[in-house]
Protein backbone atom coordinates (compact mmCIF):
# COMPACT_ATOMS: atom_id res chain seq x y z
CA UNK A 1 0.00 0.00 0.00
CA UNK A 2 1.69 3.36 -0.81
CA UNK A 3 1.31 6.08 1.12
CA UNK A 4 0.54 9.37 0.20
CA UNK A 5 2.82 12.39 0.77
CA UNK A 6 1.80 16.18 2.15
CA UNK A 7 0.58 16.25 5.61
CA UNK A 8 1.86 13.85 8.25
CA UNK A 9 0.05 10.99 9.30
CA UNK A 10 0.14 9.69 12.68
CA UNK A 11 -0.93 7.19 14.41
CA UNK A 12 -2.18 6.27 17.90
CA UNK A 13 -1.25 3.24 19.77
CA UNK A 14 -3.05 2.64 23.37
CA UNK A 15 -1.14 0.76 25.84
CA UNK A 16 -2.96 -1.10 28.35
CA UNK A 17 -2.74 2.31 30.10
CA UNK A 18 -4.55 4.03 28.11
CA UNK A 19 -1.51 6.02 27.17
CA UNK A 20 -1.49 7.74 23.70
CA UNK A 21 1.30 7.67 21.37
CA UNK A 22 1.39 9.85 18.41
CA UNK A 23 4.18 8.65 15.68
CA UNK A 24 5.10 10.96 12.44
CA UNK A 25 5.30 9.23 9.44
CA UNK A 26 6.64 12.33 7.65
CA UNK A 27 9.80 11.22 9.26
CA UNK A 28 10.49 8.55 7.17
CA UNK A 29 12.72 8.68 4.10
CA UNK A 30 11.10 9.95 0.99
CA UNK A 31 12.98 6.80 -0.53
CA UNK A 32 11.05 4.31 2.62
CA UNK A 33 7.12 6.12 2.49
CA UNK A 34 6.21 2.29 0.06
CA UNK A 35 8.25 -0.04 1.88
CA UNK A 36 6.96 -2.07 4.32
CA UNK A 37 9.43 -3.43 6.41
CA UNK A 38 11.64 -0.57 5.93
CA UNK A 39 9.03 1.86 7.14
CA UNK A 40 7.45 -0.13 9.71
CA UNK A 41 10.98 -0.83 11.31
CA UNK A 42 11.08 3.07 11.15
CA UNK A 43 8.15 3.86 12.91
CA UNK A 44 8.41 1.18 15.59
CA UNK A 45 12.07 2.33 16.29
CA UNK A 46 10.26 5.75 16.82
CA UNK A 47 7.47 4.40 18.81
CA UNK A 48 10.38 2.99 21.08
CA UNK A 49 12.14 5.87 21.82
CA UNK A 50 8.74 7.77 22.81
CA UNK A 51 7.56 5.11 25.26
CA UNK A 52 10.95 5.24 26.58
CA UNK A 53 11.05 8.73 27.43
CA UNK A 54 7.77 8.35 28.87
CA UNK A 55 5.84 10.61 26.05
């Protein structure tokens, strides 16, 4: 599925918390937006770091 470029997506992820996590997508490489386990890799490396710093 490609994804389309201009505004950011984001998602939201709920923990068992109920925390919410917002990731940008618009921080993937132009040359990553179709690739799947490129960008997924991406945005769960960035998901990572937020949880970490408690966000």
């Amino acid at each position: 599925m490609a994804a389309t470029r201009g505004a950011p997506r984001r998602c939201r992820a709920r923990t068992t918390t109920r925390t919410a996590v917002s990731v940008e997508h618009s921080m993937l490489p132009p040359e990553q937006y179709d690739s799947f386990h490129h960008g997924w890799i991406r945005t769960v490396g960035q998901l990572d770091g937020k949880l970490r710093r408690g966000a």
